[in-house]
Protein backbone atom coordinates (compact mmCIF):
# COMPACT_ATOMS: atom_id res chain seq x y z
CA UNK A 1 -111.38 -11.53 -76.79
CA UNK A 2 -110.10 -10.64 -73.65
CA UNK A 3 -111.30 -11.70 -69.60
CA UNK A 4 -111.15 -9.36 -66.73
CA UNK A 5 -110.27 -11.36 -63.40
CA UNK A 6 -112.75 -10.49 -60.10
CA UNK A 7 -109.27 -11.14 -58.81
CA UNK A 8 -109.01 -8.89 -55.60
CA UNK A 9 -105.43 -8.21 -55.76
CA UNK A 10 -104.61 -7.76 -59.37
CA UNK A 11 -106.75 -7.10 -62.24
CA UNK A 12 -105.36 -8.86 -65.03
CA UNK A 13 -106.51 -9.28 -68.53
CA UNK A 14 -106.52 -12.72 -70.53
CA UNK A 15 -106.34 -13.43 -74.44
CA UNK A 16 -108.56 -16.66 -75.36
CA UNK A 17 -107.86 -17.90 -78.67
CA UNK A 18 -109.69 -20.25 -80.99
CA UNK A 19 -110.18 -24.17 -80.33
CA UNK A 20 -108.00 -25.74 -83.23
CA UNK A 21 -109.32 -29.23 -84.85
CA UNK A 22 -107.69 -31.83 -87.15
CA UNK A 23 -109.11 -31.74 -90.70
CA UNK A 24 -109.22 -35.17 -90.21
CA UNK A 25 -111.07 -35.17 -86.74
CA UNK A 26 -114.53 -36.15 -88.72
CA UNK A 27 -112.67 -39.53 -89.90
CA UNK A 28 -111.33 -39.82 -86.81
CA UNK A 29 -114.51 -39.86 -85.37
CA UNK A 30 -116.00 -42.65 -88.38
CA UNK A 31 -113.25 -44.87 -87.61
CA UNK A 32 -112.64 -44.63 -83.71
CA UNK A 33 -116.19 -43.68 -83.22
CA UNK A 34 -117.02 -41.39 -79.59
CA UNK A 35 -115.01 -43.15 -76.78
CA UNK A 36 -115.81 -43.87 -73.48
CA UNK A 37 -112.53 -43.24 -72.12
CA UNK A 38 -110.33 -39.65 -72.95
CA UNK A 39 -110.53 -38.58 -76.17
CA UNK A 40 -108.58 -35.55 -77.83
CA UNK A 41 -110.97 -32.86 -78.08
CA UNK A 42 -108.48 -31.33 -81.15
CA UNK A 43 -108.34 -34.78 -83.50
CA UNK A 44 -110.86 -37.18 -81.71
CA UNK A 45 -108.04 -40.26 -81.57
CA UNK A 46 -108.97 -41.92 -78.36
CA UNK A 47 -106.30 -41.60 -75.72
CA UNK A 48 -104.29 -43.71 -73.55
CA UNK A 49 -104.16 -41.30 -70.86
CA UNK A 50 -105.26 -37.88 -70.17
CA UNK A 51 -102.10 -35.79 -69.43
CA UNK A 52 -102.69 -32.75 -71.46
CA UNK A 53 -106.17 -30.47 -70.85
CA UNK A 54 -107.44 -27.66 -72.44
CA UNK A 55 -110.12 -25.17 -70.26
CA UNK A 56 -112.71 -24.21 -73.13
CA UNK A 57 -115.19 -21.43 -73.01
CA UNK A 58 -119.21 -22.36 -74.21
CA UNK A 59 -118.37 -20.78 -77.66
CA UNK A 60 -115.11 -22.60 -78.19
CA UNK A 61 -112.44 -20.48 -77.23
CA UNK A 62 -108.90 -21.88 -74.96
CA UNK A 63 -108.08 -19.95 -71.50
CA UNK A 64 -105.00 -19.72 -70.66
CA UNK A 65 -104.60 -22.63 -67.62
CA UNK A 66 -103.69 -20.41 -64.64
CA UNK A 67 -106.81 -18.59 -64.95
CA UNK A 68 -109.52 -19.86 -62.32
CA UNK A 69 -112.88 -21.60 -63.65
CA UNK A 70 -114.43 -19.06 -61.28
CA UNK A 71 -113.39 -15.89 -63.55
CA UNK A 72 -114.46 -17.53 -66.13
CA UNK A 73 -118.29 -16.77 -66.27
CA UNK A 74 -118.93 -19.23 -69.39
CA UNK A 75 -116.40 -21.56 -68.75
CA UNK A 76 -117.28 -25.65 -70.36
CA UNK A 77 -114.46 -27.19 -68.42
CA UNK A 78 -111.37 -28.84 -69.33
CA UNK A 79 -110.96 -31.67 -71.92
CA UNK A 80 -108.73 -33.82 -72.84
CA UNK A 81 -106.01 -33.05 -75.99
CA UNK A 82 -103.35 -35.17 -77.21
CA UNK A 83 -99.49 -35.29 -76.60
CA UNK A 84 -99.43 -34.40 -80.40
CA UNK A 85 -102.49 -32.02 -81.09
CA UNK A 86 -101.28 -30.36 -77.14
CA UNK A 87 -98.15 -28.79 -79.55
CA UNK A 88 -100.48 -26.88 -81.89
CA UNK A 89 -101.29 -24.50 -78.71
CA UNK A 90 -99.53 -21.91 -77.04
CA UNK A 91 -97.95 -23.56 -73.60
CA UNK A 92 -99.26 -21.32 -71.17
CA UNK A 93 -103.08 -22.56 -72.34
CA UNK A 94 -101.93 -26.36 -71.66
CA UNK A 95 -102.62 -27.64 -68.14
CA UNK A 96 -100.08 -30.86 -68.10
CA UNK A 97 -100.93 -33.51 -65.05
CA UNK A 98 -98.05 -34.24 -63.47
């Protein structure tokens, strides 16, 4: 699937790609249960901080992080991944707090 930017200056096109999530994300869940602090959205481990976000579409698909919410017309916002599960994706769809 690819986005068109409104972007002005440039028209630029952007590949999402698929949400990935632990086979054992379920048991994760069972043992850890839903946490009120982050959580990684890829294995559901609760997290210790948040340094690694992923911007998600409403049917599960990753944009790449330098594209704006704004171009995004069914953007779900950005959640929080793991410093582990962040390696399964392609850098340039990891936004890394510095």
């Amino acid at each position: 699937m690819l986005i068109k930017s409104n972007n002005t200056q440039m028209k630029k096109n952007y590949k999402l790609i698929d949400a990935i999530y632990s086979d054992n994300y379920e048991d994760n869940i069972d043992k850890y249960g839903y946490s009120a602090g982050p959580q990684c959205h890829c294995c559901g481990i609760p997290l210790k901080n948040d340094n690694y976000l992923l911007h998600m579409t409403t049917d599960g698909k990753i944009i790449p992080e330098n594209v704006n919410e704004e171009d995004i017309e069914d953007s779900q916002g950005w959640f929080e991944i793991g410093p582990e599960c962040q390696k399964k994706y392609p850098s340039e769809y990891i936004y890394k707090r510095k």
